[in-house]
N, C-alpha and C. Protein backbone atom coordinates (compact mmCIF):
# COMPACT_ATOMS: atom_id res chain seq x y z
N UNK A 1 0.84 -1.19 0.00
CA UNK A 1 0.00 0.00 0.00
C UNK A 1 0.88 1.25 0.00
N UNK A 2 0.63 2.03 -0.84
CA UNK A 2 1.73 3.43 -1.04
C UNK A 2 0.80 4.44 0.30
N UNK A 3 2.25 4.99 1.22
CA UNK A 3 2.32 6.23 1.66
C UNK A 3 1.82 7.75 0.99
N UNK A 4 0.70 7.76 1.56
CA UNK A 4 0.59 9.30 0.96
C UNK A 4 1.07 10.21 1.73
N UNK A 5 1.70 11.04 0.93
CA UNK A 5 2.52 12.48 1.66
C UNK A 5 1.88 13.66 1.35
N UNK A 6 1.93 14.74 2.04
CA UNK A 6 1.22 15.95 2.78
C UNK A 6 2.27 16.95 2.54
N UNK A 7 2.82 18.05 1.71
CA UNK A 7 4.10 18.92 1.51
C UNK A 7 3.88 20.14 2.23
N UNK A 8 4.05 20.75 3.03
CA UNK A 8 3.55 22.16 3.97
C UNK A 8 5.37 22.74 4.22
N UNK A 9 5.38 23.56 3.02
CA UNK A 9 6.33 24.18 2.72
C UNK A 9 6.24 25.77 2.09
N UNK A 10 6.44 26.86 2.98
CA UNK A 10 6.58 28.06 2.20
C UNK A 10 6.76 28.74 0.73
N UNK A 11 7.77 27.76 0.43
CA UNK A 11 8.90 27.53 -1.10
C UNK A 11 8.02 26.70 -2.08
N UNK A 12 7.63 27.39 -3.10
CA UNK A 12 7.75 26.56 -4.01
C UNK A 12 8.41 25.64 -4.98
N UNK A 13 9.53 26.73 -5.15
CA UNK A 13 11.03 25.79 -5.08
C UNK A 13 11.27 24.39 -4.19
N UNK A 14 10.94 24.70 -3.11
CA UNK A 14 11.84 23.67 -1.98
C UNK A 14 10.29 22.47 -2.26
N UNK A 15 8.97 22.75 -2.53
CA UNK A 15 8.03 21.80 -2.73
C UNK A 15 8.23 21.37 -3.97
N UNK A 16 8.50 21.80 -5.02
CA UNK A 16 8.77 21.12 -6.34
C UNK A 16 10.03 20.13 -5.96
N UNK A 17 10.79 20.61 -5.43
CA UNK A 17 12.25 19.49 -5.35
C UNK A 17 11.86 18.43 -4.60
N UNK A 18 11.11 18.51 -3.62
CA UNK A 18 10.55 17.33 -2.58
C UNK A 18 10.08 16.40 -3.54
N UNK A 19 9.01 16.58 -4.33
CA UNK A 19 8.31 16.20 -5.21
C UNK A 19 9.42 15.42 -6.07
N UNK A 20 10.21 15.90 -6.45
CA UNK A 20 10.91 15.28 -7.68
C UNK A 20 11.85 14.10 -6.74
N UNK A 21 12.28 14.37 -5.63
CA UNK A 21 12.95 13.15 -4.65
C UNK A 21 11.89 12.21 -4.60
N UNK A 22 10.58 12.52 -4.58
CA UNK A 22 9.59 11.32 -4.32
C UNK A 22 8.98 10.99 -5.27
N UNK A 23 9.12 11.76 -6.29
CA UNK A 23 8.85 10.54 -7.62
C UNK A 23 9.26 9.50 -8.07
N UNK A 24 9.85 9.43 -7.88
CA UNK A 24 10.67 8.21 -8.23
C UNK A 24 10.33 6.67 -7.24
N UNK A 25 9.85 7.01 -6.15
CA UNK A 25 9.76 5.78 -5.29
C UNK A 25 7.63 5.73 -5.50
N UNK A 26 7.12 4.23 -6.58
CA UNK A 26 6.05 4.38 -6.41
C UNK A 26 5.35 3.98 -5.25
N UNK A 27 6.32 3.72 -4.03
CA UNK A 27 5.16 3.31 -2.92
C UNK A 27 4.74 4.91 -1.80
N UNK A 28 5.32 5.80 -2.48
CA UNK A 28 5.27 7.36 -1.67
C UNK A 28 4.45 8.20 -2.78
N UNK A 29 3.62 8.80 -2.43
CA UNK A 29 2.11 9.44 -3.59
C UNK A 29 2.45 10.49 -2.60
N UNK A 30 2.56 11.66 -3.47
CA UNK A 30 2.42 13.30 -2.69
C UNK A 30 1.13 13.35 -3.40
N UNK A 31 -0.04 13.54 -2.00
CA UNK A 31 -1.47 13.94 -2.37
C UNK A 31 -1.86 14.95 -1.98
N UNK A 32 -0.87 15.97 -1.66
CA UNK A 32 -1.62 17.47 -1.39
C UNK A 32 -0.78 18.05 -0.86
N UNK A 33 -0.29 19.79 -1.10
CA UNK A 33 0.67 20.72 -0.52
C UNK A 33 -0.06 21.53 -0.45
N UNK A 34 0.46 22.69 0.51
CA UNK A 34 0.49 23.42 1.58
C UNK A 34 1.73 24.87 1.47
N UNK A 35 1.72 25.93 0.76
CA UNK A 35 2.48 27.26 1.10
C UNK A 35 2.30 28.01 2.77
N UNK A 36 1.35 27.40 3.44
CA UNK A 36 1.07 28.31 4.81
C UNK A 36 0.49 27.40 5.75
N UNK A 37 0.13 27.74 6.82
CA UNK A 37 -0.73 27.34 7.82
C UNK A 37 -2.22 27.23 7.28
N UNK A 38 -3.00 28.37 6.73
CA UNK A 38 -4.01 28.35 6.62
C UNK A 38 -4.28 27.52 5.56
N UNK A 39 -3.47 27.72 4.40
CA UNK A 39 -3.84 26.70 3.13
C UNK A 39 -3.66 25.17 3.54
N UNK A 40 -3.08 25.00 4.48
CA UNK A 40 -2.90 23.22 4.95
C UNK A 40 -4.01 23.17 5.71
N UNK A 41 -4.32 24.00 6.30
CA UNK A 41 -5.97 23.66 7.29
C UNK A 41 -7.01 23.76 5.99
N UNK A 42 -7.09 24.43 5.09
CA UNK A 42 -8.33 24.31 3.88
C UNK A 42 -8.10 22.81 3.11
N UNK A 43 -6.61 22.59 3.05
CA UNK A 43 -6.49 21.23 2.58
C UNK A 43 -6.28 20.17 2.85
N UNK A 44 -5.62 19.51 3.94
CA UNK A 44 -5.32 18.82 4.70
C UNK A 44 -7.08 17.80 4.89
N UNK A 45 -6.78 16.86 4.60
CA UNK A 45 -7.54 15.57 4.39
C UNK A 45 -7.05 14.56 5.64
N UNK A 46 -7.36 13.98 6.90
CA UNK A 46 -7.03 12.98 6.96
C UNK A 46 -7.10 11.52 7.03
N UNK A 47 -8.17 11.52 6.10
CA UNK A 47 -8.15 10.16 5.06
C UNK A 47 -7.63 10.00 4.38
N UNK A 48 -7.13 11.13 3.72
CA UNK A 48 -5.77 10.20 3.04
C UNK A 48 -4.46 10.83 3.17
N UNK A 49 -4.28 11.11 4.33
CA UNK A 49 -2.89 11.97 4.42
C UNK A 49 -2.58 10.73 5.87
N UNK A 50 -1.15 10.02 5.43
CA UNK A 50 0.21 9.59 6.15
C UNK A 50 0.59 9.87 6.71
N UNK A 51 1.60 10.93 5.90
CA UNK A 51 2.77 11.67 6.84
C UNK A 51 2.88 13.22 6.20
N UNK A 52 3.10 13.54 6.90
CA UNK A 52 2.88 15.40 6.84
C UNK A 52 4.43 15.41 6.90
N UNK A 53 5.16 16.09 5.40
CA UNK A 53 6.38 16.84 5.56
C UNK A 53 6.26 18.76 6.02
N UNK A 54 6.69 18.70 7.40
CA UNK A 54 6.55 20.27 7.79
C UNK A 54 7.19 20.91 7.99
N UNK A 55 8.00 22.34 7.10
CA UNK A 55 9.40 23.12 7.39
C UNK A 55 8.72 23.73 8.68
N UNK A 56 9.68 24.09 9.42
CA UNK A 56 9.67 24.68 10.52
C UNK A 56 9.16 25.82 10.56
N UNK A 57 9.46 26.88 9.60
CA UNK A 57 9.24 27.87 9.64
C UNK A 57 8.12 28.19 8.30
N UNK A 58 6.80 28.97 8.77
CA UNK A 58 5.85 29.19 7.65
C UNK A 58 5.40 30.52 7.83
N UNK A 59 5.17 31.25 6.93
CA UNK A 59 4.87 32.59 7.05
C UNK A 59 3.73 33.16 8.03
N UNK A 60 2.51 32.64 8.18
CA UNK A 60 1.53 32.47 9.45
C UNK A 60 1.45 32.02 10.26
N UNK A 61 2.78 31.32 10.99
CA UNK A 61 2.61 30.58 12.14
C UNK A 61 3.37 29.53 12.32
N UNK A 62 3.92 30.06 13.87
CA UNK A 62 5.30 28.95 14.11
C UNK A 62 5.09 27.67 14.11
N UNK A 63 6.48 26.90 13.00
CA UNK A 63 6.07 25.27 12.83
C UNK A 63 5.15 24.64 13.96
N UNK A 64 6.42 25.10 15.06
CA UNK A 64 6.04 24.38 16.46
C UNK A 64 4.43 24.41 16.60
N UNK A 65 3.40 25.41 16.72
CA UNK A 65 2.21 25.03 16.96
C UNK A 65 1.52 24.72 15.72
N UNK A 66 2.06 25.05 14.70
CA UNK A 66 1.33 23.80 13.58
C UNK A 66 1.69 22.31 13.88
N UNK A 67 2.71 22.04 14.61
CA UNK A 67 3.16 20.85 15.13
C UNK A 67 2.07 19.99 15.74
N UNK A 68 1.90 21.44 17.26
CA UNK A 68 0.70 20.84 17.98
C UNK A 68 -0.83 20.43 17.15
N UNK A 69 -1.08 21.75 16.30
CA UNK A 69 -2.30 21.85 15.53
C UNK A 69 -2.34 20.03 14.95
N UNK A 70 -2.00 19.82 14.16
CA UNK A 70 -1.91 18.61 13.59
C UNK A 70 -1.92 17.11 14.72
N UNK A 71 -1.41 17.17 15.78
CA UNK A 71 -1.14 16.44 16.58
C UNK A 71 -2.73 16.72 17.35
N UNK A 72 -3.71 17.37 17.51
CA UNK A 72 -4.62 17.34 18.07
C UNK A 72 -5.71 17.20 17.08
N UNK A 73 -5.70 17.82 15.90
CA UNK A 73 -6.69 17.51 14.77
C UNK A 73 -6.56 16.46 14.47
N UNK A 74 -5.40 15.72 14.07
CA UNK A 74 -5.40 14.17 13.11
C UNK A 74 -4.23 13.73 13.89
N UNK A 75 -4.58 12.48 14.82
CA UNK A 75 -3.34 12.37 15.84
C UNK A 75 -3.04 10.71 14.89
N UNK A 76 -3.63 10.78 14.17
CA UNK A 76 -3.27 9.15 13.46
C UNK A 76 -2.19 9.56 12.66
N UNK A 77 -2.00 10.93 11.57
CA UNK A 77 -0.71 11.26 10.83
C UNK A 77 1.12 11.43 11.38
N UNK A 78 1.32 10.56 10.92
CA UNK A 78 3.04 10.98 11.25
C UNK A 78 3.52 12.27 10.85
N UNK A 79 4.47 12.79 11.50
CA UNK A 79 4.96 14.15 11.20
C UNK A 79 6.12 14.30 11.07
N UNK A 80 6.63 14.65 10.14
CA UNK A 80 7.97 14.62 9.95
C UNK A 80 8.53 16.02 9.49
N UNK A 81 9.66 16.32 10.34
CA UNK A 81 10.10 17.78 10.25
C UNK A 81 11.17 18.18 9.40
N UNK A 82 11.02 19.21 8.45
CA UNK A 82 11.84 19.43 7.38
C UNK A 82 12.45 20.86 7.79
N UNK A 83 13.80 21.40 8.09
CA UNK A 83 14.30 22.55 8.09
C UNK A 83 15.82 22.68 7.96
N UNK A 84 15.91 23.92 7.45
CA UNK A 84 17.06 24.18 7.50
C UNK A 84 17.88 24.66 8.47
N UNK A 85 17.68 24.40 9.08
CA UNK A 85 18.22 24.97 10.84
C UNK A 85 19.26 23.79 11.17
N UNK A 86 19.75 23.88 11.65
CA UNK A 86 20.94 22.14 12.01
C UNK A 86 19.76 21.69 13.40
N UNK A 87 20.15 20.39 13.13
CA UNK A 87 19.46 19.77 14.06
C UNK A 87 19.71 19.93 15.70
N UNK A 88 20.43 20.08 15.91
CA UNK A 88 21.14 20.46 17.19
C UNK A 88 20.42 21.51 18.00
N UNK A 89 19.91 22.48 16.95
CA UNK A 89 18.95 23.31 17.27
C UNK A 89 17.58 23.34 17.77
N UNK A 90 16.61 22.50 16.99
CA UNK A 90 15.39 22.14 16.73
C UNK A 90 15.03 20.55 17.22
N UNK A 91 15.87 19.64 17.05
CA UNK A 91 14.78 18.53 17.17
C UNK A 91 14.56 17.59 18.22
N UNK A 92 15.49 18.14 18.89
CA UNK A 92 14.90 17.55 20.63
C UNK A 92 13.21 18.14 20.88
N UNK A 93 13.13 19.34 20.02
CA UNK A 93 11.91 20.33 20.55
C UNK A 93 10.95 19.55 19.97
N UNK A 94 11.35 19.34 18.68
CA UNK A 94 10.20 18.77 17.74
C UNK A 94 9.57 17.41 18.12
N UNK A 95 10.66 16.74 18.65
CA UNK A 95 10.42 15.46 18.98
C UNK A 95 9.69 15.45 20.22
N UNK A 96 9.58 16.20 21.00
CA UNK A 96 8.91 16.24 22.23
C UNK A 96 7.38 16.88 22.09
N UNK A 97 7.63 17.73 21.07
CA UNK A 97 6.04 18.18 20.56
C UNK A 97 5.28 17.18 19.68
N UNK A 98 5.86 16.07 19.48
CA UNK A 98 4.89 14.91 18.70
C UNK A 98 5.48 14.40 17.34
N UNK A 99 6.72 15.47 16.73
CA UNK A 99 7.09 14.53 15.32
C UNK A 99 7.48 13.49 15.32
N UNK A 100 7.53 12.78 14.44
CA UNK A 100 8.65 11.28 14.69
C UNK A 100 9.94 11.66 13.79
N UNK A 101 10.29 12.27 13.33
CA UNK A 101 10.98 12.92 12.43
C UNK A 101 12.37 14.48 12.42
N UNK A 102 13.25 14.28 11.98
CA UNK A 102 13.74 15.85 11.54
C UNK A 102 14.95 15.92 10.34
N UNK A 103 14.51 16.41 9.67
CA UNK A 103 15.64 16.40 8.67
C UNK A 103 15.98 17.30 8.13
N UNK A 104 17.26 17.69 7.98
CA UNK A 104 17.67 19.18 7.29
C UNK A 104 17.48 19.14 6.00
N UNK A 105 16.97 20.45 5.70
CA UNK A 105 16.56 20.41 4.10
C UNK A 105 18.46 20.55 3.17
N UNK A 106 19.37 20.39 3.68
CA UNK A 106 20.10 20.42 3.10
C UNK A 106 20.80 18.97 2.67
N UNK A 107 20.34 17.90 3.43
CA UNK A 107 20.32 16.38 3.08
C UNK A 107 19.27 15.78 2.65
N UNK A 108 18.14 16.79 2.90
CA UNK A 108 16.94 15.56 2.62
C UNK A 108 17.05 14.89 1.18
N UNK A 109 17.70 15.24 -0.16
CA UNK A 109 17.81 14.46 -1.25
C UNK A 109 18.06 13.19 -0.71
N UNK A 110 19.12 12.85 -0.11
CA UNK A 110 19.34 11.68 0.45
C UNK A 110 19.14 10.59 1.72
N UNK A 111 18.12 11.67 2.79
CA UNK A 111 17.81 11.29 3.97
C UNK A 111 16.01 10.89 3.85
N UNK A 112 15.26 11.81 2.93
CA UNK A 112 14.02 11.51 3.14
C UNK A 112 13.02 10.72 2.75
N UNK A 113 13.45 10.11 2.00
CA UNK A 113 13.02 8.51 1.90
C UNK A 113 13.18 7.47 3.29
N UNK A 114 14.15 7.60 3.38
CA UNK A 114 15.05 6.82 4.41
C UNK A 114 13.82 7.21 5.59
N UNK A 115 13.75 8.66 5.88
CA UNK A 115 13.37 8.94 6.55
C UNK A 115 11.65 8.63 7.31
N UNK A 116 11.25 8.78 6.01
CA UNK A 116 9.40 8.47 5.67
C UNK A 116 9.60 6.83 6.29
N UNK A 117 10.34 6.03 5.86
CA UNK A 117 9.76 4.71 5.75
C UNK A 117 10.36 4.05 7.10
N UNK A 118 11.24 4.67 7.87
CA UNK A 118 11.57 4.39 9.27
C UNK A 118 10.14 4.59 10.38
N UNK A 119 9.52 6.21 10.01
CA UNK A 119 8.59 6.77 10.81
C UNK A 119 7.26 5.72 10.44
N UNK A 120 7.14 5.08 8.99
CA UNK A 120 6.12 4.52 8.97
C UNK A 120 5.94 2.97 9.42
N UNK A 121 7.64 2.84 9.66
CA UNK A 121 7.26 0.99 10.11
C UNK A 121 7.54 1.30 11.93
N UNK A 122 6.74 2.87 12.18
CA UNK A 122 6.84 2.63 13.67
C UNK A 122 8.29 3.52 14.39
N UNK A 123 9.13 3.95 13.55
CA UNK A 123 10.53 3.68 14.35
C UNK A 123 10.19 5.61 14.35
N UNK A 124 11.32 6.25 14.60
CA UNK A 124 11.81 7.95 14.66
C UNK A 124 12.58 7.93 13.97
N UNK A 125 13.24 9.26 13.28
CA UNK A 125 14.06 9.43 12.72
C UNK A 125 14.88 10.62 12.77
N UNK A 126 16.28 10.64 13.24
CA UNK A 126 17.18 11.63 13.01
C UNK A 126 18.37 11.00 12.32
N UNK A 127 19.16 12.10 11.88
CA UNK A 127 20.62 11.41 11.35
C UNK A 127 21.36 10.93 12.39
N UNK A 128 22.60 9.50 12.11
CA UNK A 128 23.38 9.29 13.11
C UNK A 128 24.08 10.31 13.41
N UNK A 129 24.54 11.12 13.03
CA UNK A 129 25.34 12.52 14.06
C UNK A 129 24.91 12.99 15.07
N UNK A 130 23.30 13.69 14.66
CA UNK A 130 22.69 13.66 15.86
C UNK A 130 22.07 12.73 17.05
N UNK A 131 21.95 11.12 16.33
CA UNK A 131 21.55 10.59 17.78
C UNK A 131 23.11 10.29 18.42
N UNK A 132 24.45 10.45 17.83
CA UNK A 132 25.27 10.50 18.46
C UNK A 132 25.72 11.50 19.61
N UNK A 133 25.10 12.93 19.14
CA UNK A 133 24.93 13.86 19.98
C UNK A 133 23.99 13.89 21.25
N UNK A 134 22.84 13.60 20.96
CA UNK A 134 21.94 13.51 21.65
C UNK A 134 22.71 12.30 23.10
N UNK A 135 23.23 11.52 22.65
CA UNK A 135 23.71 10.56 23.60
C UNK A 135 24.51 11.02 24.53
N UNK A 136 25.14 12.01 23.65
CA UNK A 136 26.52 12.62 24.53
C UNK A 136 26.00 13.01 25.23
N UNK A 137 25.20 14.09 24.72
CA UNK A 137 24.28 15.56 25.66
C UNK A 137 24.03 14.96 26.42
N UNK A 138 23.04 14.15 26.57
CA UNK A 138 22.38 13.62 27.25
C UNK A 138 23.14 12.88 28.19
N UNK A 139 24.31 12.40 27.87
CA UNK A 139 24.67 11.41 29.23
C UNK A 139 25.49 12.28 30.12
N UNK A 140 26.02 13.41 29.39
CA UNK A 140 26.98 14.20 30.32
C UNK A 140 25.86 14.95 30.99
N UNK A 141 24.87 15.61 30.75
CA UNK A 141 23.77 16.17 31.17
C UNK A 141 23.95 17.35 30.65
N UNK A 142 24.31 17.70 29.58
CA UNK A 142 24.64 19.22 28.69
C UNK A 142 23.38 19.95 28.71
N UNK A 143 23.15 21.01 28.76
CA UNK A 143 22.25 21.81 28.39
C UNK A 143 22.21 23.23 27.95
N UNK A 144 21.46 23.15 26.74
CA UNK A 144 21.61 24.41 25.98
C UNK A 144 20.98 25.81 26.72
N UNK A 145 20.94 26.99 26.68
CA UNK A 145 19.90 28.02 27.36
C UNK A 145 18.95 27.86 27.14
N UNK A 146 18.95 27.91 25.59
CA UNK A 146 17.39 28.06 25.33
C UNK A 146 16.23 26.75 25.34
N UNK A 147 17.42 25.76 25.71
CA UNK A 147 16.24 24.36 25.57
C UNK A 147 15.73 24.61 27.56
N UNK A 148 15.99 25.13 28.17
CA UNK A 148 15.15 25.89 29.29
C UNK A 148 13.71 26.27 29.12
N UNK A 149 13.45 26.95 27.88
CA UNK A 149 12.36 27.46 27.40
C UNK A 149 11.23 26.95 27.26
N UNK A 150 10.24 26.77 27.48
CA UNK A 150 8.80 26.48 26.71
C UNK A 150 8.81 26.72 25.63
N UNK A 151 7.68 25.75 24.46
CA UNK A 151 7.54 26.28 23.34
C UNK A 151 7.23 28.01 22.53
N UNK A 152 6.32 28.14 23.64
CA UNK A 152 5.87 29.54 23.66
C UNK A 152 6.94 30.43 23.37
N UNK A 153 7.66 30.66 24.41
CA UNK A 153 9.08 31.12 25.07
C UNK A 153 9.82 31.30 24.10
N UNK A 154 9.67 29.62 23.54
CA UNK A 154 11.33 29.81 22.23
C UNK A 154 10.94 30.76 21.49
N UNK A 155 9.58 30.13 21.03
CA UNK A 155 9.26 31.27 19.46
C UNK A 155 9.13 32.46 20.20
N UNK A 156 8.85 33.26 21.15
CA UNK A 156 8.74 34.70 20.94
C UNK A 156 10.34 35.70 21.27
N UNK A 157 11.48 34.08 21.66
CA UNK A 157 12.50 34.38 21.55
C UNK A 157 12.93 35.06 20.18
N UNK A 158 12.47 33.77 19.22
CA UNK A 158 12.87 33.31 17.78
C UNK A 158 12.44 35.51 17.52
N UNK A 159 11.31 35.27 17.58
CA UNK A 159 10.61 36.63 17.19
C UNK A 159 11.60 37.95 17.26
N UNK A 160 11.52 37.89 18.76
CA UNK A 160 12.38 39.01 19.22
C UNK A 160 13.71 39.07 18.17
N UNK A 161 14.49 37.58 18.22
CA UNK A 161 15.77 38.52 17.69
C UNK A 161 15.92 38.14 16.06
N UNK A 162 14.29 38.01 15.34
CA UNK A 162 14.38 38.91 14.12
C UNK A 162 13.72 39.88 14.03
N UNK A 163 13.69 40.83 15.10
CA UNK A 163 13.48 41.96 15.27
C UNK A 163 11.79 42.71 15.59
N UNK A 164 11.48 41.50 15.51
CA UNK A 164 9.94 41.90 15.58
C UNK A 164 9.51 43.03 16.88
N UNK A 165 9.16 43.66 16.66
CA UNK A 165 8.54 44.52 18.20
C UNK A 165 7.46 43.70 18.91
N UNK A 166 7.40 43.98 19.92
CA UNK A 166 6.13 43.71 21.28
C UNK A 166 5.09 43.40 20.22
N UNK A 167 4.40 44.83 19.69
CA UNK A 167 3.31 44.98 19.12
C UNK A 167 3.20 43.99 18.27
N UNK A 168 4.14 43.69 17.14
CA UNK A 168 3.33 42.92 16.04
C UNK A 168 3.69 41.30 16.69
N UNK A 169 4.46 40.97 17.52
CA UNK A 169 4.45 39.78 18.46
C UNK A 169 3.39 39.38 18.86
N UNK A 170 2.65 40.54 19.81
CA UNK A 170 1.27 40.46 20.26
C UNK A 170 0.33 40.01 19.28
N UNK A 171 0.52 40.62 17.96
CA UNK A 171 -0.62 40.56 17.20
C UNK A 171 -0.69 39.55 16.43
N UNK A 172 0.94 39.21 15.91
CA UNK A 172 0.80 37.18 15.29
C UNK A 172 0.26 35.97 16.04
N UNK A 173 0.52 36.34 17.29
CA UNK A 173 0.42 35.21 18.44
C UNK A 173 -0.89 35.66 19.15
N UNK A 174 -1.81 36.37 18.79
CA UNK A 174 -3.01 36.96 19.65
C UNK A 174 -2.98 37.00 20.99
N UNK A 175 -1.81 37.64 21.38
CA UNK A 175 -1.69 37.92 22.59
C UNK A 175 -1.73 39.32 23.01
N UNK A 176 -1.84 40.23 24.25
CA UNK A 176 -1.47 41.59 24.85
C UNK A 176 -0.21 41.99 24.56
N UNK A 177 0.16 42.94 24.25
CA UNK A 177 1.69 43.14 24.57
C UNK A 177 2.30 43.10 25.94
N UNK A 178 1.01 43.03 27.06
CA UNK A 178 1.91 42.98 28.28
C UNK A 178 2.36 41.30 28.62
N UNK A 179 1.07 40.74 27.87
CA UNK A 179 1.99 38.90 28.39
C UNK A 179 3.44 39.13 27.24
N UNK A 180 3.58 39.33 26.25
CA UNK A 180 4.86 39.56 25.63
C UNK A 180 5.51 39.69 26.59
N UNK A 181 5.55 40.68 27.06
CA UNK A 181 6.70 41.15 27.98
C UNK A 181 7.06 40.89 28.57
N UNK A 182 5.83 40.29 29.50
CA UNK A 182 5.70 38.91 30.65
C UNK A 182 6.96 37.86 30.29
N UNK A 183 7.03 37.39 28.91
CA UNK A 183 7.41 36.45 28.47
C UNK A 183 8.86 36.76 28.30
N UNK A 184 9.06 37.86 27.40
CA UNK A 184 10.07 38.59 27.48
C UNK A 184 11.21 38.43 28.65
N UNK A 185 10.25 39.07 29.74
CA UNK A 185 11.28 38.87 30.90
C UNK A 185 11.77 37.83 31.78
N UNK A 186 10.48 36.78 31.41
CA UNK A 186 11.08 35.40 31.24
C UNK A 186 12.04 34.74 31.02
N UNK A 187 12.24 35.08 29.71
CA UNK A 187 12.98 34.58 28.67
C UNK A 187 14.73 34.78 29.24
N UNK A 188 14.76 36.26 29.65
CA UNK A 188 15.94 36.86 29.80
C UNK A 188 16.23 36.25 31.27
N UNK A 189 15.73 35.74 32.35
CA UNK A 189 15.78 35.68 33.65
C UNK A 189 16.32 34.01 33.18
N UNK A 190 15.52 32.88 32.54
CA UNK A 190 15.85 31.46 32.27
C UNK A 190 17.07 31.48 31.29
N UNK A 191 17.48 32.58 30.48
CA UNK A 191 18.88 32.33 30.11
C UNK A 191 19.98 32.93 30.23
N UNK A 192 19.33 33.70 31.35
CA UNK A 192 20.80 34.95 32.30
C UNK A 192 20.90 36.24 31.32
N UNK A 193 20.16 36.54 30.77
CA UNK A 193 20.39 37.53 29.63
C UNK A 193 19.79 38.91 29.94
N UNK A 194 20.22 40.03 29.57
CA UNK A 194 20.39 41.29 29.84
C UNK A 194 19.05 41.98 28.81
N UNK A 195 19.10 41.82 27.48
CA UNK A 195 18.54 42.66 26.88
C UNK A 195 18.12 41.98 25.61
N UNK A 196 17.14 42.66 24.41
CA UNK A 196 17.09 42.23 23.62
C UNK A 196 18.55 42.25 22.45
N UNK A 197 19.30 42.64 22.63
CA UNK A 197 20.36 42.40 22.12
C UNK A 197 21.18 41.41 21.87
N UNK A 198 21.39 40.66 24.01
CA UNK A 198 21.71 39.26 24.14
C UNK A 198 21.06 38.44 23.40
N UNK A 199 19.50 38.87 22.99
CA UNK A 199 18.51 37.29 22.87
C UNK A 199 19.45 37.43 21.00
N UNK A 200 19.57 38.58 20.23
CA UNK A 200 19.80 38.32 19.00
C UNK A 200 21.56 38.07 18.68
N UNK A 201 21.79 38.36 19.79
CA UNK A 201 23.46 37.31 19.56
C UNK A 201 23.61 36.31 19.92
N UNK A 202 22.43 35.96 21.08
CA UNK A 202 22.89 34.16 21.15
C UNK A 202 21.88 33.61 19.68
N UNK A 203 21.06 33.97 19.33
CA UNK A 203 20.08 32.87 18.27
C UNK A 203 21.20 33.01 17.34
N UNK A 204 21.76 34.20 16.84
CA UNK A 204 22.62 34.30 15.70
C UNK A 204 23.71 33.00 16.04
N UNK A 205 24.36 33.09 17.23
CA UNK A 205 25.85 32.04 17.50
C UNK A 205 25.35 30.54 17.81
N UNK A 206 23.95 30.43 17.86
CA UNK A 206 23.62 29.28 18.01
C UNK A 206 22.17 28.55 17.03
N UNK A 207 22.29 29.35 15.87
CA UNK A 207 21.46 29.59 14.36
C UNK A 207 20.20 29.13 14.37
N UNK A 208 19.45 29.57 15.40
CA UNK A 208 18.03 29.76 15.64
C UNK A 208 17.53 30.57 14.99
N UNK A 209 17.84 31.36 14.31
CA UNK A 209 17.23 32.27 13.28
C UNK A 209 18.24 32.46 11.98
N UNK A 210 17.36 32.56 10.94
CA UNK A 210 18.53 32.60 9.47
C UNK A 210 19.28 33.79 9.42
C-alpha cells in the first residue's frame, strides 16, 4: 500500500524538489501541498494523508504550533520535520512536541526517503550525528539556554531577535503586549540575559534564526 505524503512548505522551489525526490519511489504518492498554515488547514484531508512533511518555519505561524495543531486535529498522521536549521537546534523540541521525524533540508535528497519509511514501520528518525549527539548531551547532562524554554518562550524568543517589536508579536500570536513582555522577561531571567540584544546574539551564535 503506497504512503501518501502531505508537503507544507513556504517555497515553491523547496516543494517542487521534494516532489521530484519522491517521484521516483512508487510506494510514496504526494497527495496534497500546503504554502502556509491556513492553506494546509483548507487542505489537509485525513483520510488520506500519512505523513505530513513540515518546514519549521511558515509565514503564518510557528512550525512548532502547527506541530501541535496537527497532533490534536489528526493524531493518526506521522509528522515529519523538514528545516534548515541544524538539528542540534530544533529537534529535541520537535520530537517532544509529537514529530517522529527531523531532517535538514540540506540532506533531505538523500535522507528523506530513508526517513518516511523508518517513521512509517513505527521507528523515529534523526541522522546518526545527531543521535550521536543527543547521547553525549544527554549522558553528560549538557544543556543548551534556550532548551530551558517552553515552546511559547522559544518562538517569541525566535521573534524578538528577528526583530519583531512587542506589538506585532502580540498581534501574530493573539496575545497583549503585556503577556509579551511577561514572556520577554522570562525569557531573559531562564537564560541569564540582559537585553534584547543578548537574545539576537545568542540565536545568531547558536542559528536559531537565518
Amino acid at each position: 500500500m503506497a504512503t501518501n505524503v502531505f508537503l507544507v512548505d513556504d517555497h515553491e522551489l523547496m516543494r517542487e524538489g521534494l516532489k521530484t525526490v519522491l517521484k521516483n519511489h512508487q510506494e510514496i504518492v504526494v497527495v496534497g501541498e500546503a504554502g502556509s498554515f491556513a492553506d494546509m488547514v483548507a487542505r489537509l484531508k485525513s483520510d488520506e494523508v500519512d505523513v505530513v512533511i513540515l518546514d519549521i518555519n511558515l509565514p503564518d505561524k510557528s512550525g512548532l504550533e502547527v506541530l501541535k495543531y496537527i497532533r490534536q486535529e489528526y493524531p493518526d498522521i506521522r509528522i515529519l520535520v523538514l528545516s534548515m536549521h541544524p538539528e542540534e537546534r530544533f529537534a529535541v523540541r520537535v520530537l517532544r512536541g509529537g514529530a517522529l521525524g527531523y531532517v535538514n533540508k540540506q540532506t533531505a535528497a538523500r535522507e528523506l526517503i530513508i526517513a518516511i519509511e523508518r517513521i512509517m514501520n513505527g521507528g523515529r528518525y534523526l541522522s546518526a550525528e545527531m543521535t550521536d549527539q543527543l547521547v553525549f548531551e544527554y549522558g553528560g547532562k549538557k544543556e543548551l539556554l534556550h532548551q530551558r524554554l517552553t515552546d511559547r518562550e522559544f518562538e517569541i524568543l525566535r521573534m524578538i531577535a528577528m526583530g519583531h517589536p512587542a506589538g506585532q508579536i502580540a498581534n501574530d500570536l493573539s496575545l497583549s503586549v503585556h503577556t509579551v513582555n511577561t514572556y520577554r522577561a522570562r525569557i531573559l531571567e531562564k537564560m541569564n540575559l540582559k537585553s534584547n540584544a543578548d537574545i539576537i546574539r545568542y540565536a545568531l551564535d547558536h542559528s536559531l534564526i537565518d
